[in-house]
Protein backbone atom coordinates (compact mmCIF):
# COMPACT_ATOMS: atom_id res chain seq x y z
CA UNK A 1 0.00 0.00 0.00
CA UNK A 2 2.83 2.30 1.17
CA UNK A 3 4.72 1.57 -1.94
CA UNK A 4 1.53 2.24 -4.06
CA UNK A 5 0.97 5.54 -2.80
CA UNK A 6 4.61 6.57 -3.32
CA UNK A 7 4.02 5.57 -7.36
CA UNK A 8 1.06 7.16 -7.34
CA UNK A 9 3.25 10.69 -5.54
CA UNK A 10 6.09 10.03 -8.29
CA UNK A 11 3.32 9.63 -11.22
CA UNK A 12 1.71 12.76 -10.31
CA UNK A 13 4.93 14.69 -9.66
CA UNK A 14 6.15 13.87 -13.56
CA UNK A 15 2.83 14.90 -15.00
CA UNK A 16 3.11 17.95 -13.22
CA UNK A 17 6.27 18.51 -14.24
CA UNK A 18 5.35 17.82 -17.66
CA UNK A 19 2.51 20.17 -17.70
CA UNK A 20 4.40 23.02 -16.76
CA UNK A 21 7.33 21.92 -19.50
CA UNK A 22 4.09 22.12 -22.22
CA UNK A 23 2.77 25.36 -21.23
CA UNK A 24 6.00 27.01 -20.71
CA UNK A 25 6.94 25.76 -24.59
CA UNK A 26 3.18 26.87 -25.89
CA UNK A 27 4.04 30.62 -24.44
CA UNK A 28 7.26 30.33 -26.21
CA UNK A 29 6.14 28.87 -29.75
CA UNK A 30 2.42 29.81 -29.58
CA UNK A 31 -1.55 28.94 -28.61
CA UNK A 32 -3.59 28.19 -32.06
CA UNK A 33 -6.46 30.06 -31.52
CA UNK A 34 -10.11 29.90 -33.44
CA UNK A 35 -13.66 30.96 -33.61
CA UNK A 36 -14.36 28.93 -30.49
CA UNK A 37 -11.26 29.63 -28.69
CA UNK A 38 -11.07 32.85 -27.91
CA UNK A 39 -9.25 31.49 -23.97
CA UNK A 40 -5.53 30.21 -24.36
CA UNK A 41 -3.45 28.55 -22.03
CA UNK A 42 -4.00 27.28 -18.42
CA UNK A 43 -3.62 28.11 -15.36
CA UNK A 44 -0.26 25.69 -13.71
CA UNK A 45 0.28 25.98 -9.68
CA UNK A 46 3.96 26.27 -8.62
CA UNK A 47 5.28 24.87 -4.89
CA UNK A 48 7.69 27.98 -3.68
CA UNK A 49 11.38 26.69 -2.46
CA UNK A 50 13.55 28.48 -0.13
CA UNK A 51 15.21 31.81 -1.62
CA UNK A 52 13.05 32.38 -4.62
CA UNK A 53 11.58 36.05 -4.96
CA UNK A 54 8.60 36.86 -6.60
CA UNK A 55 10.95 38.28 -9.49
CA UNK A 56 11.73 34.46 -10.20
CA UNK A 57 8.64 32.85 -10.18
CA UNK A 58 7.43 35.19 -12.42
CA UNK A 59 9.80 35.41 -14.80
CA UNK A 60 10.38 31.36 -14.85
CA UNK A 61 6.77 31.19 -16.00
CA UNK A 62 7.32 33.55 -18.37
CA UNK A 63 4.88 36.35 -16.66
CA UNK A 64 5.40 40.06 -15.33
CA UNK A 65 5.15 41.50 -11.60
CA UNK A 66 1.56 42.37 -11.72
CA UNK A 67 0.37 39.24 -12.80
CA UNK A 68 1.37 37.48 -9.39
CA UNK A 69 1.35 40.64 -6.87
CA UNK A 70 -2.59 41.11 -8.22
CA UNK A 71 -3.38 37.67 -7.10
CA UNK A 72 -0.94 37.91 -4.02
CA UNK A 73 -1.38 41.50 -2.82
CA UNK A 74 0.23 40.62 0.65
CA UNK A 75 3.20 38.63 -0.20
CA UNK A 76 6.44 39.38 0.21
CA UNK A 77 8.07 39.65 -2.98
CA UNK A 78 11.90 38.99 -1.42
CA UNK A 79 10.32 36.52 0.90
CA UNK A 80 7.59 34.34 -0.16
CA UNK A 81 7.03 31.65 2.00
CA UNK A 82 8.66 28.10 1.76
CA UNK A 83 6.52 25.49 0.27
CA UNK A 84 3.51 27.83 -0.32
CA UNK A 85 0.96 26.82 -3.12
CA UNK A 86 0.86 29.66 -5.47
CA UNK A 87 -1.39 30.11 -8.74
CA UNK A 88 -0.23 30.26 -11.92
CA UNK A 89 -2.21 32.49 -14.75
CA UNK A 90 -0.93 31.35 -17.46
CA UNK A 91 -4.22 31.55 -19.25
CA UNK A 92 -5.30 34.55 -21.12
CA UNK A 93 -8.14 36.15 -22.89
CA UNK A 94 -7.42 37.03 -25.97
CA UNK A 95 -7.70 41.21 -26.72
CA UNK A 96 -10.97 42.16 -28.65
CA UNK A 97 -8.92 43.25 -31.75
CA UNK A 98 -8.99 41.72 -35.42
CA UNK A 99 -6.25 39.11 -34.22
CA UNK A 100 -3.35 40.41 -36.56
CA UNK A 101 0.24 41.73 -35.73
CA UNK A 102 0.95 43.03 -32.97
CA UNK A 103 -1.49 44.07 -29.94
CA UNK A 104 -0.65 45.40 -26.71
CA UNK A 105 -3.05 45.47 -24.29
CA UNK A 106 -1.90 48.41 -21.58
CA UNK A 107 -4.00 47.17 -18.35
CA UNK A 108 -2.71 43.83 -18.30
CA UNK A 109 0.58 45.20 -19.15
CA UNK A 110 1.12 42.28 -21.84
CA UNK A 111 1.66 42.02 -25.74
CA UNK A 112 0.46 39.42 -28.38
CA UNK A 113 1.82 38.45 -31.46
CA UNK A 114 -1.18 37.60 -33.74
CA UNK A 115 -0.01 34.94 -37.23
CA UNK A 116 -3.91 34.89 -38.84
CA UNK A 117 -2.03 32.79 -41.50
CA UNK A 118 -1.79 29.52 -38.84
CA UNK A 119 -4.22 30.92 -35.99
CA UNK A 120 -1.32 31.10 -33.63
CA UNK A 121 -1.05 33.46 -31.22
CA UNK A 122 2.28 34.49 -28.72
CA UNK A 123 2.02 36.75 -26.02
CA UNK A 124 4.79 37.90 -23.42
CA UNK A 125 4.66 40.49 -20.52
CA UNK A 126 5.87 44.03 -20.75
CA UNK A 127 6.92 46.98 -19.12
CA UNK A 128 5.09 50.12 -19.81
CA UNK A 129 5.01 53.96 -19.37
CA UNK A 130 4.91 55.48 -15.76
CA UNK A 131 2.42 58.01 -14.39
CA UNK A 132 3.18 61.44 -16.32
CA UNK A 133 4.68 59.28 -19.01
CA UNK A 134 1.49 57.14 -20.11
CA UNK A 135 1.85 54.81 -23.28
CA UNK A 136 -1.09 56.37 -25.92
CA UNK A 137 -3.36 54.00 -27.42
CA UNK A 138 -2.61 53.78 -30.85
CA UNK A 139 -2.80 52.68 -34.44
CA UNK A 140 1.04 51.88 -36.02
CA UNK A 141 3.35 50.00 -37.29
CA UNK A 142 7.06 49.04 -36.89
CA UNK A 143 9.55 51.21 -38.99
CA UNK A 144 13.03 49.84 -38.53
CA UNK A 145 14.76 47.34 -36.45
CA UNK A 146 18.06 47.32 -34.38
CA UNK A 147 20.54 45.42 -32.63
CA UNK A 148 22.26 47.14 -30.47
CA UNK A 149 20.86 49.96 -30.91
CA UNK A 150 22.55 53.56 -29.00
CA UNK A 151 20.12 55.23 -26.51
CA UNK A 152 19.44 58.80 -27.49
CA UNK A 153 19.06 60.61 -24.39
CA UNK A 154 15.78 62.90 -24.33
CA UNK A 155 16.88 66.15 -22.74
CA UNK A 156 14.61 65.96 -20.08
CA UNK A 157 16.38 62.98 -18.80
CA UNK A 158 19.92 63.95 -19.68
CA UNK A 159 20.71 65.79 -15.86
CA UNK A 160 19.75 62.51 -14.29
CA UNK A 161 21.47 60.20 -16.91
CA UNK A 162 24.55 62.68 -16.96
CA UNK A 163 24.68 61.84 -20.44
CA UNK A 164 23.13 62.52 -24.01
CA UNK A 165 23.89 59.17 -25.65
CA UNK A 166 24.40 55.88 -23.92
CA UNK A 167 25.99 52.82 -26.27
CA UNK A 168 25.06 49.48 -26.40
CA UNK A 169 26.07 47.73 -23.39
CA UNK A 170 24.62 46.36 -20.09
CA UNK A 171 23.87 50.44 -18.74
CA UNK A 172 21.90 50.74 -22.12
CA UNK A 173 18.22 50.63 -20.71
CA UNK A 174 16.92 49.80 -24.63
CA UNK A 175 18.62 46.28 -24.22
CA UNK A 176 19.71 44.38 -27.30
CA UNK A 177 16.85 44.48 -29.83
CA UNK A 178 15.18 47.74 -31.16
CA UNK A 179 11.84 48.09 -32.69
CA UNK A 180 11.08 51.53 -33.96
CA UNK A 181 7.22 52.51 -34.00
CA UNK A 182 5.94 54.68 -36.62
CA UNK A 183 4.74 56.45 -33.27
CA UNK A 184 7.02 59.31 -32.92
CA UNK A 185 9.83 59.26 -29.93
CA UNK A 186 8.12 55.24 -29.13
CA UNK A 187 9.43 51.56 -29.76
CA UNK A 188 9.29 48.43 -28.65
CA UNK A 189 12.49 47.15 -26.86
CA UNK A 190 14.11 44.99 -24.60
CA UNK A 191 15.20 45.96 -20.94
CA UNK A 192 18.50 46.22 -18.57
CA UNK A 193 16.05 46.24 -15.55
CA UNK A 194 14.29 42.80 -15.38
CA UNK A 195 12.40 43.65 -12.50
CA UNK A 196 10.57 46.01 -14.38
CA UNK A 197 8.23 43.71 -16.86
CA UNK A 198 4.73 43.92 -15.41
CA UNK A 199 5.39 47.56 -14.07
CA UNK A 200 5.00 51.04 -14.62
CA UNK A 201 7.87 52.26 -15.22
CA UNK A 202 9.46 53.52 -18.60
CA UNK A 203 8.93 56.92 -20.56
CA UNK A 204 6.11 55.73 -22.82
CA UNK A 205 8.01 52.36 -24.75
CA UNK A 206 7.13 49.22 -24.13
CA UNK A 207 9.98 46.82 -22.51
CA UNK A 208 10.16 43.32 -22.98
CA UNK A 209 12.58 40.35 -21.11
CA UNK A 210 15.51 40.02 -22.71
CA UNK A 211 14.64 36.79 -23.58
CA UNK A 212 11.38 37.67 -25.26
CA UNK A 213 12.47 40.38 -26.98
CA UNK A 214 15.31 38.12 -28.92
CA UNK A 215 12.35 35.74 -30.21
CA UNK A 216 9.64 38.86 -30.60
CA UNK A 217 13.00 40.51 -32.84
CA UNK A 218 13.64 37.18 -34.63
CA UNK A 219 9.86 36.93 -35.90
CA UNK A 220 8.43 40.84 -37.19
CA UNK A 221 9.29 42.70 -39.78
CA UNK A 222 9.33 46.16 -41.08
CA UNK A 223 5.72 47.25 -41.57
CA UNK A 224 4.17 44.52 -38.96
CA UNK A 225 0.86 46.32 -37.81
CA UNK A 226 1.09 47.37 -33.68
CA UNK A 227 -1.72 48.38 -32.05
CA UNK A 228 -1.52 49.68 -28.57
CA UNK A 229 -5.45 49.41 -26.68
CA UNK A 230 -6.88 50.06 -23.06
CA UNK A 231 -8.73 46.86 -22.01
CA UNK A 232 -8.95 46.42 -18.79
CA UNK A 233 -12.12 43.74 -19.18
CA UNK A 234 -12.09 41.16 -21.31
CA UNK A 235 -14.73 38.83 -22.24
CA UNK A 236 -14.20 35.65 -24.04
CA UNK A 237 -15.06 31.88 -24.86
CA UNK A 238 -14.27 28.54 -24.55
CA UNK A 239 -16.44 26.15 -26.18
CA UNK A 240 -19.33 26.86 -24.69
CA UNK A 241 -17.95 28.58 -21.57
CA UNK A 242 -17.81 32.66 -20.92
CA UNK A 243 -14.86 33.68 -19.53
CA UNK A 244 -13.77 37.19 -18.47
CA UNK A 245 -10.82 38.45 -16.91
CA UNK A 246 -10.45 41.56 -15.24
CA UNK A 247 -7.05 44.19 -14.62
CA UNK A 248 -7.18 47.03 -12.70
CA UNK A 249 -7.78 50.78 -14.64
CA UNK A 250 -3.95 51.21 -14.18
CA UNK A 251 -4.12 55.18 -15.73
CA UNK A 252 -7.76 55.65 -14.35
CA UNK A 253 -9.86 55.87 -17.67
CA UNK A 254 -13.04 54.15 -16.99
CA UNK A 255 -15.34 56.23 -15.08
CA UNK A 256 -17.54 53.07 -14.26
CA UNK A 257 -16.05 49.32 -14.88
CA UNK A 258 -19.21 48.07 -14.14
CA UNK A 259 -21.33 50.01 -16.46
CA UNK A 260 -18.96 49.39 -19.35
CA UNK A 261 -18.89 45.72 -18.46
CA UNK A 262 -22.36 45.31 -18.67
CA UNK A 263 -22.44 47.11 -21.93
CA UNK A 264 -20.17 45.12 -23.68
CA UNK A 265 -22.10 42.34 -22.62
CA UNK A 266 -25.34 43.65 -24.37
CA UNK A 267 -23.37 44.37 -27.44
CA UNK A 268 -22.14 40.82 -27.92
CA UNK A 269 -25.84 39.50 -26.85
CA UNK A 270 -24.86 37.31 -24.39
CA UNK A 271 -25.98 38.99 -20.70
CA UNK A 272 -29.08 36.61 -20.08
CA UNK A 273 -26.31 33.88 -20.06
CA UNK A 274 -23.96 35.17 -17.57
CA UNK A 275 -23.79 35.45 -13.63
CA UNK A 276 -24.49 38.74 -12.85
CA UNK A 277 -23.13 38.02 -9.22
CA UNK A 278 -19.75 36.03 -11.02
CA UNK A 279 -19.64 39.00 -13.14
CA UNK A 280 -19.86 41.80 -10.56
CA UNK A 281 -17.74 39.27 -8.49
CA UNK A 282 -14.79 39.89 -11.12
CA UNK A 283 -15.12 43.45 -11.43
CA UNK A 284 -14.28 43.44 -7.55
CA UNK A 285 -11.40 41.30 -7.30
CA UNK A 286 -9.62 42.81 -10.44
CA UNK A 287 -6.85 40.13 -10.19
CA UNK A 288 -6.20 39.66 -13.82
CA UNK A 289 -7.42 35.63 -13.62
CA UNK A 290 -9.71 34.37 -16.35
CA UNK A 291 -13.55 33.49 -14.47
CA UNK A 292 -15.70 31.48 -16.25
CA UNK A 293 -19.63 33.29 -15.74
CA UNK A 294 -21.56 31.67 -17.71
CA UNK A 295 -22.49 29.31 -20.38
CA UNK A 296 -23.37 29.72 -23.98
CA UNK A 297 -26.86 29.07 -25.87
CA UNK A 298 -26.38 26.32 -28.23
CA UNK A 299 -24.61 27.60 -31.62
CA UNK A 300 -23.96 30.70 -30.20
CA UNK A 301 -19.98 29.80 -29.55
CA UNK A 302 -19.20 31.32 -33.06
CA UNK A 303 -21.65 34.29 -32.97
CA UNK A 304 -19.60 35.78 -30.06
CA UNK A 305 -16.22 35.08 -31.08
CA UNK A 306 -16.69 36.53 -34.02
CA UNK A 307 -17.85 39.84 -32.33
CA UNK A 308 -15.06 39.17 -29.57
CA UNK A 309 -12.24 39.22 -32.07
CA UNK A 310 -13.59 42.24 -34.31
CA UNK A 311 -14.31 44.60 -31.70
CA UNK A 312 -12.06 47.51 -33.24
């Protein structure tokens, strides 16, 4: 019996480990994604060991800060405890956009790499513009790309840089990869400051993991279509499941979450099949996790995908 139950432990243990090994590979290479799948990826659970930070976890799952600290508001994030179950969201909504290029969504403070031509979909965590420097919503489009690129000092930062150039190198905040925006002064670049993914914290660019940014680099080109949106609800599907997942209003732009919420959910034609209570539930908790709150009529999986994923 004893040695039974220690098979069973050691069974479990590998498809655990397994799992994680999938997912982690599927954030790196890609979700397919469809007219009924508008949810991708799943949510892991990872056991902390002595002398990880929050930083680690995070980054080892291929997530930013926020994504953990909204779910753990009262850890410590030097000293999480020993052999504490945390959840994993490594599941995602997918932005209501037309699914094409590149789409950041600035709530969630996260970026997806649409490929229509195989319904694949990557998406890695960024780093985004600080109070007083806000990343605009936009319509654009990369314009050039650059390894190694020099760091043109704006003047307003030059007194505390003591500098007006800085070169490539491990002080150069732009990292190793370069991806001009046909958005004046903004790009899309990698980072010296790790820590910083999933934060506030640059002057309007969006920063990427060095790792991410060498496979993001690797696969666009000149003229790949960016759009930058303000989402901080998202509503989507899984066969016949509603999901929505809700971020905090990180620059305060949505007088009333609730209202809009609700709206949205008229539009697509699908509030008589929610939980108004799951819903409002949600809205409350703001911790960026993917809720399922309702179920679908029968053939109406398609119907709302298609609105979903054409939104804008």
């Amino acid at each position: 019996m004893i040695k039974a139950f220690h098979i069973n432990k050691i069974i479990s243990f590998v498809l655990s480990i397994f799992l994680v090994l999938s997912v982690q590979k599927a954030i790196a290479g890609g979700f397919s994604y469809g007219n009924n799948q508008t949810v991708v990826g799943v949510v892991q659970h990872h056991i902390v060991v002595p002398k990880e930070t929050l930083s680690d976890i995070v980054r080892n799952y291929g997530l930013g800060y926020n994504e953990l600290s909204l779910l753990y508001p009262k850890m410590d994030p030097w000293l999480p405890s020993p052999g504490q179950n945390l959840v994993i969201p490594t599941q995602w909504i997918l932005p209501s956009t037309k699914l094409f290029g590149l789409v950041i969504n600035l709530p969630e403070f996260r970026l997806y790499h649409f490929i229509p031509e195989t319904k694949m979909v990557s998406t890695y965590p960024v780093g985004i513009g600080d109070v007083g420097w806000e990343t605009p919503v936009a319509v654009s489009h990369i314009i050039y790309r650059q390894v190694d690129p020099t760091w043109l000092v704006p003047k307003s930062l030059r007194a505390k840089y003591g500098a007006t150039t800085i070169p490539p190198g491990p002080k150069n905040p732009l990292g190793k990869y370069w991806l001009g925006l046909s958005l004046t002064g903004y790009g899309i670049h990698g980072t010296n400051s790790p820590w910083g993914i999933g934060r506030r914290v640059s002057h309007g660019c969006i920063r990427l993991y060095p790792e991410h940014i060498a496979l993001l680099f690797e696969n666009v080109s000149v003229n790949t279509p960016v759009e930058i949106i303000y989402e901080p609800v998202k509503i989507g599907v899984q066969d016949q499941s509603i999901f929505i997942e809700v971020h905090p209003d990180i620059y305060n732009r949505i007088p009333d979450m609730q209202a809009q919420t609700f709206r949205r959910l008229h539009e697509l034609g699908i509030f008589s099949d929610v939980s108004v209570s799951l819903v409002k539930d949600a809205l409350e908790k703001q911790n960026g996790l993917p809720v399922r709150v309702g179920f679908l009529k029968k053939g109406g999986d398609s119907k709302i995908a298609v609105k979903t994923s054409n939104n804008r």
